[in-house]
N, C-alpha and C. Protein backbone atom coordinates (compact mmCIF):
# COMPACT_ATOMS: atom_id res chain seq x y z
N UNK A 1 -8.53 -0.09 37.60
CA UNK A 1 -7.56 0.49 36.70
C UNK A 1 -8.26 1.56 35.86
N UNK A 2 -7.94 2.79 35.70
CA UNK A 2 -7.87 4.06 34.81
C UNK A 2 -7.60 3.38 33.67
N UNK A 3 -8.70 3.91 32.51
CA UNK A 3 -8.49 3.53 31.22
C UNK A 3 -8.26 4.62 30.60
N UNK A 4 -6.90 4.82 29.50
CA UNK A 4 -6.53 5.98 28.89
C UNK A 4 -6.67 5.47 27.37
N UNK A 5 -7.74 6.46 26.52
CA UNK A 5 -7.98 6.06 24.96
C UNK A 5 -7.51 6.64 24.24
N UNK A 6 -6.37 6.23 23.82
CA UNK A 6 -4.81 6.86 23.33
C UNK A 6 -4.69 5.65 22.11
N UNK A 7 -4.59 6.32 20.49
CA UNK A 7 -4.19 5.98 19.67
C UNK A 7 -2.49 5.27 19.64
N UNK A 8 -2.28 4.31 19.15
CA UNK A 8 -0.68 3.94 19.50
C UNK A 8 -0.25 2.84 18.64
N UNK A 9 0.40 3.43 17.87
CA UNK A 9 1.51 2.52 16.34
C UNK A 9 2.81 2.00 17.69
N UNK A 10 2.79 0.75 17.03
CA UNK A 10 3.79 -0.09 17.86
C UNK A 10 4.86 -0.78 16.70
N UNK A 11 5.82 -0.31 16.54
CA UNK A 11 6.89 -0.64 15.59
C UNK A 11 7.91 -1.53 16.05
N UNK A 12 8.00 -2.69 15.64
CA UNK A 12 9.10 -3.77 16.18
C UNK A 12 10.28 -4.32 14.98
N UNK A 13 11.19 -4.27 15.00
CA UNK A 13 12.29 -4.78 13.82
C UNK A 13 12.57 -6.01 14.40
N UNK A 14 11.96 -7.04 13.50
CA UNK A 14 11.83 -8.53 13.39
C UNK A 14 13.47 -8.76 14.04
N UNK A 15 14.61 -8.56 13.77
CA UNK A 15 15.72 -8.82 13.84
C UNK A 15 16.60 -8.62 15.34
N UNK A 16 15.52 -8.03 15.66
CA UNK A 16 15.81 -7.37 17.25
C UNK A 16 16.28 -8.39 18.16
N UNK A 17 15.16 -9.63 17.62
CA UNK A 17 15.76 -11.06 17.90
C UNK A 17 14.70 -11.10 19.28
N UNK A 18 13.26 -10.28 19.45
CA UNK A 18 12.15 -10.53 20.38
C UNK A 18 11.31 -11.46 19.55
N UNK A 19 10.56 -12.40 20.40
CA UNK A 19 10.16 -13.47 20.16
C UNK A 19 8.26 -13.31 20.09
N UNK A 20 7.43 -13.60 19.52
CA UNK A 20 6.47 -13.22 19.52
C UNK A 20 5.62 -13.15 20.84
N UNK A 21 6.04 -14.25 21.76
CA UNK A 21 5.64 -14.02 22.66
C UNK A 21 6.38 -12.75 23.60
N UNK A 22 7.05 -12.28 23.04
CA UNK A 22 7.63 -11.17 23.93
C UNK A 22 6.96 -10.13 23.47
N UNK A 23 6.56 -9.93 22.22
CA UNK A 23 5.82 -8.89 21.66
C UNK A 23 4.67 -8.69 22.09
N UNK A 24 4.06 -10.05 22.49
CA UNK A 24 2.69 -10.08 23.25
C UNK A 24 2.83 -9.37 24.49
N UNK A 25 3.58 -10.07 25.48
CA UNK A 25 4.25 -9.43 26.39
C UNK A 25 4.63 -8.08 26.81
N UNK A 26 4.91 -7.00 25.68
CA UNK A 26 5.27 -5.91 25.63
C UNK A 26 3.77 -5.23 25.50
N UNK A 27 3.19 -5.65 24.50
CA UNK A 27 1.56 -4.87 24.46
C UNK A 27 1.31 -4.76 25.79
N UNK A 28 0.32 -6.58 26.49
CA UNK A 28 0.17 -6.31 27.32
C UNK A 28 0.47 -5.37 28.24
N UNK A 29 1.56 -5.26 28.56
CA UNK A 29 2.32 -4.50 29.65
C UNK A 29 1.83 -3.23 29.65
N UNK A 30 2.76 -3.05 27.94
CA UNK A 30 2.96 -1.38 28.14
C UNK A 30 1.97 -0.51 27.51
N UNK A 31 0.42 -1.60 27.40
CA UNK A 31 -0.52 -0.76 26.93
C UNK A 31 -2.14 -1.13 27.97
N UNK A 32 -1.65 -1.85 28.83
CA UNK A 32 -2.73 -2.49 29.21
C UNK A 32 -4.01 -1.71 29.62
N UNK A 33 -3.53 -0.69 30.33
CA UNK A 33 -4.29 0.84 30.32
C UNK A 33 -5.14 1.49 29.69
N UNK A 34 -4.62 1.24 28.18
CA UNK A 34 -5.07 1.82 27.02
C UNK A 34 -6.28 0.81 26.27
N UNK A 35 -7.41 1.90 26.19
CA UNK A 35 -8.59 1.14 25.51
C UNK A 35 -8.71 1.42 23.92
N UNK A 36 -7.84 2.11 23.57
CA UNK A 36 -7.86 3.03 21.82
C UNK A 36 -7.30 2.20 21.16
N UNK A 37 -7.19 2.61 19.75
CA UNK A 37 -6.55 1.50 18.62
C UNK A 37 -4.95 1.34 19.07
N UNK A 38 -4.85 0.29 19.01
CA UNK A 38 -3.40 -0.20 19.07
C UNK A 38 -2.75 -1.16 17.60
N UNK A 39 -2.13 -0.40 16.91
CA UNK A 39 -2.06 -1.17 15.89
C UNK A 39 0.08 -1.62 16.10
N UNK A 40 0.14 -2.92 15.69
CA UNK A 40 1.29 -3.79 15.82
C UNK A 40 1.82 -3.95 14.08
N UNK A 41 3.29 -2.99 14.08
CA UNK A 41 3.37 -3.80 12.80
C UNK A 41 5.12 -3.78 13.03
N UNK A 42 5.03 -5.15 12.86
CA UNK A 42 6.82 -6.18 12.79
C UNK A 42 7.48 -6.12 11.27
N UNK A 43 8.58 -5.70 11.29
CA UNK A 43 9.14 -5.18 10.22
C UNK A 43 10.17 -6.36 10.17
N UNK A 44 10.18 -7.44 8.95
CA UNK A 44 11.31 -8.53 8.81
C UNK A 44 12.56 -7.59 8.64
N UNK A 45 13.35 -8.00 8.69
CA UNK A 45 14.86 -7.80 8.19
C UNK A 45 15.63 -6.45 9.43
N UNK A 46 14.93 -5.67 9.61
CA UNK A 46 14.99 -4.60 10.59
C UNK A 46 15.30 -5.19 12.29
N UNK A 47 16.19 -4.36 13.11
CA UNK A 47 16.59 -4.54 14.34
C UNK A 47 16.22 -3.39 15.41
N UNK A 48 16.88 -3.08 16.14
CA UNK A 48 16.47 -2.50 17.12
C UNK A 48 15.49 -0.57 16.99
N UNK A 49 16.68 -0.13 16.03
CA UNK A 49 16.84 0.70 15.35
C UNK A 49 15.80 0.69 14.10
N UNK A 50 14.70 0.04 14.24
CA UNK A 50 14.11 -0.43 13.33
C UNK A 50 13.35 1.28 12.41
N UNK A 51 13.71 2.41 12.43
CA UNK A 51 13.87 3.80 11.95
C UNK A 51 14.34 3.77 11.59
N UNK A 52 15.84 3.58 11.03
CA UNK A 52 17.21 3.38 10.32
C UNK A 52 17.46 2.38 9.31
N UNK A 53 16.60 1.06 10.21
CA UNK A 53 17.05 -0.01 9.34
C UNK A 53 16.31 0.16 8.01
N UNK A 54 14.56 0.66 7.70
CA UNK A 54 13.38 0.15 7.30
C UNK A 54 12.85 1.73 7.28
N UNK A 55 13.78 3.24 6.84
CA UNK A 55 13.21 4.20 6.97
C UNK A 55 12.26 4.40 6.42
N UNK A 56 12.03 4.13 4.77
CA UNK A 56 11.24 4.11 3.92
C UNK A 56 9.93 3.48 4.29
N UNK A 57 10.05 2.08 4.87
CA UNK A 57 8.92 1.60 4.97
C UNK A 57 8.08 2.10 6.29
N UNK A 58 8.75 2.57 7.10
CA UNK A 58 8.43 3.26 8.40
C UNK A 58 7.57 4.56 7.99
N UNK A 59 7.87 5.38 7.24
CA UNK A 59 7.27 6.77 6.89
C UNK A 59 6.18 6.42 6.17
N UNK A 60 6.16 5.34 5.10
CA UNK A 60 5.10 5.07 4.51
C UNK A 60 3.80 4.96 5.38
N UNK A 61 4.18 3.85 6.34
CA UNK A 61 3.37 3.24 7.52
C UNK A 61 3.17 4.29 8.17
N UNK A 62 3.73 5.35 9.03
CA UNK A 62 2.79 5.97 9.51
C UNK A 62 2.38 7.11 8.94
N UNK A 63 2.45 7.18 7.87
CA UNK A 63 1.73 8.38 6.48
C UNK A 63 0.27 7.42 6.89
N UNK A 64 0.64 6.19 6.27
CA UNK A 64 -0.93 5.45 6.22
C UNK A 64 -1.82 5.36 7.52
N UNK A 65 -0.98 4.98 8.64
CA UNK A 65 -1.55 5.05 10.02
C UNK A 65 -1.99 6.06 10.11
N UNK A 66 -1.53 7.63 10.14
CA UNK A 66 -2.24 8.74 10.81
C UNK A 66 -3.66 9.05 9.41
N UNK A 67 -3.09 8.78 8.78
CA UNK A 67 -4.10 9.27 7.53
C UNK A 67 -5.71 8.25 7.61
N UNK A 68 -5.47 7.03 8.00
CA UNK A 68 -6.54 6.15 8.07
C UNK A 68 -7.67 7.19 9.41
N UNK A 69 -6.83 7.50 10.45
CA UNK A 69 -7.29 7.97 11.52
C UNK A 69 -7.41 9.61 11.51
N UNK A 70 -7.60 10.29 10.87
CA UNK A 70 -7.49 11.32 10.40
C UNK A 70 -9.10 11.53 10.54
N UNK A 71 -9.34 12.50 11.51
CA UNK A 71 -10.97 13.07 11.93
C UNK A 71 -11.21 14.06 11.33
């Protein structure tokens, strides 16, 4: 397997009604490829749409995400 080292914010709205093991599930999968930071952050109250539901806290988060990683 080709390893691609690709930075990647993974945003999930708790309400979506995915189960943690599905979240596991989803990394795996859809990052397995990827050797770079993968950071996971589950937003309570928020659903699918979890941009809409949780805008505020979404912009904050990746203000802080790109800024931590900022070369």
């Amino acid at each position: 397997m080709k390893f691609v080292h690709q930075l990647a914010l993974l945003v999930i709205g708790l309400a979506a009604g995915l189960a943690a093991a599905d979240i596991w599930e989803e990394v795996e999968h859809g990052y397995a490829d990827n050797d770079g930071d993968t950071t996971i952050v589950a937003v309570p109250g928020a659903g699918h749409f979890v941009q809409q539901d949780a805008a505020e806290l979404i912009t904050e988060t990746m203000r802080w995400w790109l800024l931590a990683r900022k070369n």
